[in-house]
C-alpha atoms as a PDB file:
ATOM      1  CA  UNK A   1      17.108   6.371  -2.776  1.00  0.00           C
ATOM      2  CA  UNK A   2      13.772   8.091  -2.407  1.00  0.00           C
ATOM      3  CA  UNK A   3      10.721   7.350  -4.417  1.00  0.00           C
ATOM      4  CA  UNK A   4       9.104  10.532  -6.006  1.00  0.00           C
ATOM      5  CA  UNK A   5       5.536  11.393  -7.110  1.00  0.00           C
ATOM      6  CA  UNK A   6       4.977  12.148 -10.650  1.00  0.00           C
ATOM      7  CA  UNK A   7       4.494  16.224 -10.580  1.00  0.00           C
ATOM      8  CA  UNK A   8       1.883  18.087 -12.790  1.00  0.00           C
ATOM      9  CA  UNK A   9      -1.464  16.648 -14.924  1.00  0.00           C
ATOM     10  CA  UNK A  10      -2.374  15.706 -18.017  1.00  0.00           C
ATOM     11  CA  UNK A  11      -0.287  12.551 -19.221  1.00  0.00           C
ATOM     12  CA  UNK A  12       1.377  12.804 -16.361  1.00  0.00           C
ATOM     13  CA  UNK A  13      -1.394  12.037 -14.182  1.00  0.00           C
ATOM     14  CA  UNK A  14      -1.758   8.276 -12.727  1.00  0.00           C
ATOM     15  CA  UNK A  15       1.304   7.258 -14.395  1.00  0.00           C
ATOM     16  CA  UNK A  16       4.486   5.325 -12.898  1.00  0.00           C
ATOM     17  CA  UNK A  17       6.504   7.837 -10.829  1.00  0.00           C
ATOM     18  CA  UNK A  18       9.974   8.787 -11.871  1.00  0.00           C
ATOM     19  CA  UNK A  19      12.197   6.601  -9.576  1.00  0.00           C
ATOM     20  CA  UNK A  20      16.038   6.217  -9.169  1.00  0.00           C
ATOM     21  CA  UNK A  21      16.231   1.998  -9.183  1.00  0.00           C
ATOM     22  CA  UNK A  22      13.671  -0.064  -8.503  1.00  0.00           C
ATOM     23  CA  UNK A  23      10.470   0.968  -6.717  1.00  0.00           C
ATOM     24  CA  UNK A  24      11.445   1.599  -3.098  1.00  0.00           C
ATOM     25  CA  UNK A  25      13.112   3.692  -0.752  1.00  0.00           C
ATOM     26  CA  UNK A  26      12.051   6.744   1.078  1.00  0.00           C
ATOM     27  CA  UNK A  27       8.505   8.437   0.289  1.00  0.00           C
ATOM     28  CA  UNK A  28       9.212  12.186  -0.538  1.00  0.00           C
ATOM     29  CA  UNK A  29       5.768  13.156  -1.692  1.00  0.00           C
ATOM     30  CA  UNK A  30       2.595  14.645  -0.396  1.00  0.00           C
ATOM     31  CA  UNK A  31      -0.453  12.582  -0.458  1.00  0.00           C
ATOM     32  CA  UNK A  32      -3.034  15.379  -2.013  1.00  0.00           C
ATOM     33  CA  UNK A  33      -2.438  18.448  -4.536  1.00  0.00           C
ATOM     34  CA  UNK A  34      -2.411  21.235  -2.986  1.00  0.00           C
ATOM     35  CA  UNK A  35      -5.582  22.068  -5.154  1.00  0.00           C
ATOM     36  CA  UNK A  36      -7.428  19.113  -3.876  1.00  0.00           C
ATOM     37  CA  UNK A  37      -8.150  17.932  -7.393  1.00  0.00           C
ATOM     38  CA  UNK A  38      -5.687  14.951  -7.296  1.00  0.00           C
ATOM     39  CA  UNK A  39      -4.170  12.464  -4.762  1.00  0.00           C
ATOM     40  CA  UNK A  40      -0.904  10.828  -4.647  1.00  0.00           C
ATOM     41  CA  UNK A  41      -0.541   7.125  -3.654  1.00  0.00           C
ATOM     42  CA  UNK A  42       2.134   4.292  -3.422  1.00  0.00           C
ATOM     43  CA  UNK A  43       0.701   1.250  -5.777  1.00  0.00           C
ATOM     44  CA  UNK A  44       1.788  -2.396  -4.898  1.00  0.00           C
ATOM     45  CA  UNK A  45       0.970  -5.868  -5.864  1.00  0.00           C
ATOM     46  CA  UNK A  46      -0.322  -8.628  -3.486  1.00  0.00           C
ATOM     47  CA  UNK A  47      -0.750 -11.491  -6.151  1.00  0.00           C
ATOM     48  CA  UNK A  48      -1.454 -10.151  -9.219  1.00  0.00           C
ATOM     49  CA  UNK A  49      -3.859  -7.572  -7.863  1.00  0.00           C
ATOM     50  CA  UNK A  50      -3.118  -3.866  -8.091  1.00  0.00           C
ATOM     51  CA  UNK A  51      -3.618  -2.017  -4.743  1.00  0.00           C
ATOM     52  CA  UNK A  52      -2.708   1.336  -3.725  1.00  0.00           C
ATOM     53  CA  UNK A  53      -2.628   3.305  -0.439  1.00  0.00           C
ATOM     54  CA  UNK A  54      -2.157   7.109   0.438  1.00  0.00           C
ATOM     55  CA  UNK A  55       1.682   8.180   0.012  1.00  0.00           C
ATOM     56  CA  UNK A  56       1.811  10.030   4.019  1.00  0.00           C
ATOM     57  CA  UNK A  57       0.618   6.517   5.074  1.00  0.00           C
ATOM     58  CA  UNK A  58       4.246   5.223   3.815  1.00  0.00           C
ATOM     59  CA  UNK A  59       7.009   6.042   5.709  1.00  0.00           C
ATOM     60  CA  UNK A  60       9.656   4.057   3.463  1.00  0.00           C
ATOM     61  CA  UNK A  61       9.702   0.671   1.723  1.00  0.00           C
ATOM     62  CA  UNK A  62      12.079  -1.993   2.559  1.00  0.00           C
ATOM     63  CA  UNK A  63      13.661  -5.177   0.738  1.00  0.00           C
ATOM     64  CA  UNK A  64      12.542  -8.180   2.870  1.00  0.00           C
ATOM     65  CA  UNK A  65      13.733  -9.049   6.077  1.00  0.00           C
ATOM     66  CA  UNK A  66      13.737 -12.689   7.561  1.00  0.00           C
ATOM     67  CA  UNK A  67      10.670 -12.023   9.865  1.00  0.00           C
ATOM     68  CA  UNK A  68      10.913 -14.028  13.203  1.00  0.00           C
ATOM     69  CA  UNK A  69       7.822 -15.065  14.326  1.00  0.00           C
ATOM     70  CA  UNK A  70       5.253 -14.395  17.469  1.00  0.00           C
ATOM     71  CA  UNK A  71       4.248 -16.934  19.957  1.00  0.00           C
ATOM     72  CA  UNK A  72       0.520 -16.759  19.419  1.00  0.00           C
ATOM     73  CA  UNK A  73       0.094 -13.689  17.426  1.00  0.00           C
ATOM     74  CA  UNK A  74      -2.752 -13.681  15.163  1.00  0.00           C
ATOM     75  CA  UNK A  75      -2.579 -14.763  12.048  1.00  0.00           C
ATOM     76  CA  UNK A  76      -2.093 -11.309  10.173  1.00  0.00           C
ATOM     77  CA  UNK A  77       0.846 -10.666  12.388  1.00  0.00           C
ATOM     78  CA  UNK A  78       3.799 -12.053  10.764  1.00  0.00           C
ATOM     79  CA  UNK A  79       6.063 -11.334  13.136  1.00  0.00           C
ATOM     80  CA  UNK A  80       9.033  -9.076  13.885  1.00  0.00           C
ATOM     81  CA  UNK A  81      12.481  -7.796  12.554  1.00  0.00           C
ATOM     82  CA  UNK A  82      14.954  -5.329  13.454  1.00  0.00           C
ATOM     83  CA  UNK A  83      14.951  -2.641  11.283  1.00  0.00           C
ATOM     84  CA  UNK A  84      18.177  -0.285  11.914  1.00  0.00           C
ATOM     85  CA  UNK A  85      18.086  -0.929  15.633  1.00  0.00           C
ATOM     86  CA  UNK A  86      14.116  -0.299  16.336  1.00  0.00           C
ATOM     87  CA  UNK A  87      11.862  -3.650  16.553  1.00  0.00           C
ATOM     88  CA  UNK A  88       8.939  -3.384  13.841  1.00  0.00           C
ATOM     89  CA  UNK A  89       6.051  -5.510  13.764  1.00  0.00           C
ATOM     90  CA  UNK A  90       5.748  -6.904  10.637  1.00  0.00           C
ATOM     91  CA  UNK A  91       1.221  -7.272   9.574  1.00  0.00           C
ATOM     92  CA  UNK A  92       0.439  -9.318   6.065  1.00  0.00           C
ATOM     93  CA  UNK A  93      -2.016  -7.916   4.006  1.00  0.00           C
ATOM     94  CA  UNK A  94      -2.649 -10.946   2.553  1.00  0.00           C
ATOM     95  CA  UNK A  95      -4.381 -12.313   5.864  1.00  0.00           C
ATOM     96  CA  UNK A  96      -6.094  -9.331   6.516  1.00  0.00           C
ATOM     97  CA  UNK A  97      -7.041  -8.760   3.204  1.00  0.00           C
ATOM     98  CA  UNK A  98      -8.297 -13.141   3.225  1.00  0.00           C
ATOM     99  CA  UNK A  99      -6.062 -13.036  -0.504  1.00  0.00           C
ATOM    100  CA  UNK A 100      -4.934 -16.748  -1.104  1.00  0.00           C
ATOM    101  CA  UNK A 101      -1.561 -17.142  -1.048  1.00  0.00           C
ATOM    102  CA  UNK A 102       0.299 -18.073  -4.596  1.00  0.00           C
ATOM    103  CA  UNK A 103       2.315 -21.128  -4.858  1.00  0.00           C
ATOM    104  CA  UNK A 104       5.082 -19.943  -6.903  1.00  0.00           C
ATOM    105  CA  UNK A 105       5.747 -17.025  -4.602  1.00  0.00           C
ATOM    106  CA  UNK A 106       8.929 -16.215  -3.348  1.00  0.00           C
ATOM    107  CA  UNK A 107       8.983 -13.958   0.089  1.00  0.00           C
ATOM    108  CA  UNK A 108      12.256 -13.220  -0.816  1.00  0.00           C
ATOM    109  CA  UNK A 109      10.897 -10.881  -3.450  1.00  0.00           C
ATOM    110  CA  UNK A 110       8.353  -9.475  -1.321  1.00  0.00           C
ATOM    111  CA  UNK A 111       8.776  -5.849   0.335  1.00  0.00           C
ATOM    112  CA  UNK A 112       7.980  -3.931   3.657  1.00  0.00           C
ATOM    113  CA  UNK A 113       5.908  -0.633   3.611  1.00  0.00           C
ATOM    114  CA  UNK A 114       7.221   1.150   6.477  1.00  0.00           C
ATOM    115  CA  UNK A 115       3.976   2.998   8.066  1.00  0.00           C
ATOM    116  CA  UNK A 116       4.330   6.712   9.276  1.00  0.00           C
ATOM    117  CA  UNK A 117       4.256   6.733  13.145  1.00  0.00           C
ATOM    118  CA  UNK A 118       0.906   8.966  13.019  1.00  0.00           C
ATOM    119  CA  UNK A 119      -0.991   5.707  12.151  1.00  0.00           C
ATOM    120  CA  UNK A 120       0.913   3.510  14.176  1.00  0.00           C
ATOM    121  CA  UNK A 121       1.698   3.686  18.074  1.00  0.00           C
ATOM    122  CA  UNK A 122       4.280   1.118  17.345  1.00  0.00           C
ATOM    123  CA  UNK A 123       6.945   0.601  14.636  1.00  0.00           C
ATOM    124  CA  UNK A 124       5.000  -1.385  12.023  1.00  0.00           C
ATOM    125  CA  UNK A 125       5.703  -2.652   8.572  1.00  0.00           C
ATOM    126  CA  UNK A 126       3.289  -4.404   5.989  1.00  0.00           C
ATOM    127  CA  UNK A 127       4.424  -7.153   3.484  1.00  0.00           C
ATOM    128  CA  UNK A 128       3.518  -6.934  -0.075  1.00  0.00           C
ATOM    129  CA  UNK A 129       4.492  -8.719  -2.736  1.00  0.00           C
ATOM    130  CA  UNK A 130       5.877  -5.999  -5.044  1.00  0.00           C
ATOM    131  CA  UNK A 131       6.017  -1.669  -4.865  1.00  0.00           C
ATOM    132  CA  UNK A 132       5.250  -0.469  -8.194  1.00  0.00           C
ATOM    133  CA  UNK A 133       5.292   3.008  -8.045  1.00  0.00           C
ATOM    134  CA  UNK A 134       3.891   6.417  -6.309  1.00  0.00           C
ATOM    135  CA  UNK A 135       1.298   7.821  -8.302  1.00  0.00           C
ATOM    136  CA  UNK A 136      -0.682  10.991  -9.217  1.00  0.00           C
ATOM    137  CA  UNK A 137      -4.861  10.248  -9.689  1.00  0.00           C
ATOM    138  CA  UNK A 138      -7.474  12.983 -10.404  1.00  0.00           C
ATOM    139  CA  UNK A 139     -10.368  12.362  -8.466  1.00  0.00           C
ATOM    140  CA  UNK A 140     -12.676  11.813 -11.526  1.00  0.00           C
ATOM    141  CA  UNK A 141     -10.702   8.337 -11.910  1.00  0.00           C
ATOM    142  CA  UNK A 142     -11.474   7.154  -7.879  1.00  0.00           C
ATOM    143  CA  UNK A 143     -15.019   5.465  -7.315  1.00  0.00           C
ATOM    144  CA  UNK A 144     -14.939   6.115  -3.374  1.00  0.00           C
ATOM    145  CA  UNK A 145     -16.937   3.932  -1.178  1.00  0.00           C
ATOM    146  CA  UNK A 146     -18.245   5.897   1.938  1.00  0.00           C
ATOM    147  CA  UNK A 147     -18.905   3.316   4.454  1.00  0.00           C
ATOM    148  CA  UNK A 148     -17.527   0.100   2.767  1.00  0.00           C
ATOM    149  CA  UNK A 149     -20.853  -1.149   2.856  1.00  0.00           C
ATOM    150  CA  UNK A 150     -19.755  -1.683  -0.970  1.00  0.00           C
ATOM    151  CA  UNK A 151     -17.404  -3.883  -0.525  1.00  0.00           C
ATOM    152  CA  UNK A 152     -17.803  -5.259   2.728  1.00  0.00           C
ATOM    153  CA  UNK A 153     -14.961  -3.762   4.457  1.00  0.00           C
ATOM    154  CA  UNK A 154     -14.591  -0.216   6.093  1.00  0.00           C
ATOM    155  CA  UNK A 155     -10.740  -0.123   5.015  1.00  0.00           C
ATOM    156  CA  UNK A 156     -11.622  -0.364   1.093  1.00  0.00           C
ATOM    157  CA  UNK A 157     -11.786   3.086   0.451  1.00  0.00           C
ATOM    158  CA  UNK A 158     -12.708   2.629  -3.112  1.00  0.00           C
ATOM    159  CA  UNK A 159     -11.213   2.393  -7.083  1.00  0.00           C
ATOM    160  CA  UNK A 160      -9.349   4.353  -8.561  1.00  0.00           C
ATOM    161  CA  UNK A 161      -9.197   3.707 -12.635  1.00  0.00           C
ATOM    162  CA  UNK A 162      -5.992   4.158 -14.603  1.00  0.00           C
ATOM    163  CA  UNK A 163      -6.472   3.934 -18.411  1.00  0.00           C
ATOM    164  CA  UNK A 164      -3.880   2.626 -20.522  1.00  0.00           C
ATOM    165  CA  UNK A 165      -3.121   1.799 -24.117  1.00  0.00           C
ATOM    166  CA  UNK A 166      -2.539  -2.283 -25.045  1.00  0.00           C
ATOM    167  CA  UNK A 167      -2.336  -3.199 -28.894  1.00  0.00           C
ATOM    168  CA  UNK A 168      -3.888   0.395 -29.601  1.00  0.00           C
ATOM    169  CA  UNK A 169      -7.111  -0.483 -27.612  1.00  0.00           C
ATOM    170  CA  UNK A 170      -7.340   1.652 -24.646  1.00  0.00           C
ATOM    171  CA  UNK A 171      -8.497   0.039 -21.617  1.00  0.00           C
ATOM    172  CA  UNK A 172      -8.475   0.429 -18.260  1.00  0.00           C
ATOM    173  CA  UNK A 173      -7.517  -1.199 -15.105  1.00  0.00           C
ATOM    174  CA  UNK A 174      -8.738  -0.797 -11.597  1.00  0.00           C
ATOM    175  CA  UNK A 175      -6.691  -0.580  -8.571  1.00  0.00           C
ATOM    176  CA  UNK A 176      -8.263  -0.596  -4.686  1.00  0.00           C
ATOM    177  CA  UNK A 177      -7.316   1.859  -2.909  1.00  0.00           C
ATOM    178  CA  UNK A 178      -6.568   1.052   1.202  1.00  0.00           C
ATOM    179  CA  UNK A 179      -7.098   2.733   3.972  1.00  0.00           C
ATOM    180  CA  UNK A 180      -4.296   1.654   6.314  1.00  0.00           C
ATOM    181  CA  UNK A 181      -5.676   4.107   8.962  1.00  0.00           C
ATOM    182  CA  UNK A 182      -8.881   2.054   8.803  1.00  0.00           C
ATOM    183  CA  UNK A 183      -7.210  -1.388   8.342  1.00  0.00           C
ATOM    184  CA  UNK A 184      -4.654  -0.809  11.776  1.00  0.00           C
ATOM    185  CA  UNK A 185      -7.512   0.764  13.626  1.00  0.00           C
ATOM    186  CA  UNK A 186      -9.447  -2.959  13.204  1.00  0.00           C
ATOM    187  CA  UNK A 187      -6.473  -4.383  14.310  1.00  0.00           C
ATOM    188  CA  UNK A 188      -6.033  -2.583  17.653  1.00  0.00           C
ATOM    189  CA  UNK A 189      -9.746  -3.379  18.146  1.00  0.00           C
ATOM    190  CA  UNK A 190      -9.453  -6.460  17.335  1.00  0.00           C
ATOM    191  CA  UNK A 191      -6.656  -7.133  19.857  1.00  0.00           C
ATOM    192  CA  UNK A 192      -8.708  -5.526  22.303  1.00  0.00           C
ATOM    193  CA  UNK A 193     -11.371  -8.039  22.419  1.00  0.00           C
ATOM    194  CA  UNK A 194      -9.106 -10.847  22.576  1.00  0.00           C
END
């Protein structure tokens, strides 16, 4: 089952992508119009905050795993699991991200973004707590943040605002948008120093 980016503008744009079954599978998508005027990204939960990252980051998304743990890995490596044959390291955005973990949550639930091998010298995997959707966003909804001096971390590469209508009061909701090029790159220099 592949997950497929919403095609075209208008009220099309930044809404759920059409998917066969729940919110997973392969990514079949590019991650920018061709015209440059819109970018398409995979949006997942960790809590109940709404993150997104670029949809060529995603290589496919996976129902959890059991994840067998490291012998002092650090604490945003979760672990491993063997994923059709071919050992994947398994990062949490949760720790990297310092998001407190909920008490009522059940890993079962949870799902593994596959990253593309371009980002990753090894097979790795994030856990999330849900995959929404891929989505379509102009670039007049993203707020981009140029040297996460705004938020305090380089691999925030901004928000990107989605409007939507509740009780016939439009409002809108903000999702941050990831840079998991950014985010692994800390984590390679980060194992560096240690």
């Amino acid at each position: 089952m592949s997950i497929t980016a919403t095609e075209g503008t208008g009220n099309a744009v930044g809404q759920p992508a059409r998917t066969n079954g729940p919110a997973y599978g392969k990514a079949t998508a590019p991650a920018a119009d061709p015209t440059g005027k819109a970018i398409h990204v995979v949006e997942f939960l960790l809590g109940k905050e709404h993150y997104a990252v670029n949809l060529t980051d995603i290589r496919e998304v996976v129902e959890y795993t059991a994840i067998t743990p490291l012998p002092n890995a650090p604490p945003v490596v979760q672990g491993i699991i063997d994923l059709r044959g071919e050992i994947t390291t398994i990062l949490d955005l949760r720790q990297r991200l310092n998001i407190a973990l909920q008490e009522n949550l059940v890993k079962e639930t949870s799902r593994i973004m596959v990253l593309d091998e371009k980002i990753t010298r090894v097979k790795t995997g994030v856990l999330v707590d849900d995959v929404l959707a891929v989505s379509m966003f102009e670039h007049s909804d993203i707020d981009t943040n140029k040297d996460g001096s705004n938020w305090g971390d380089p691999a925030i590469l901004g928000t990107i605002r989605r409007k939507t209508k509740e009780h016939e009061k439009e409002k809108t909701d903000l999702i941050i948008w990831i840079d998991l090029r950014q985010l692994t790159q800390s984590l390679d220099e980060k194992k560096k120093v240690a």
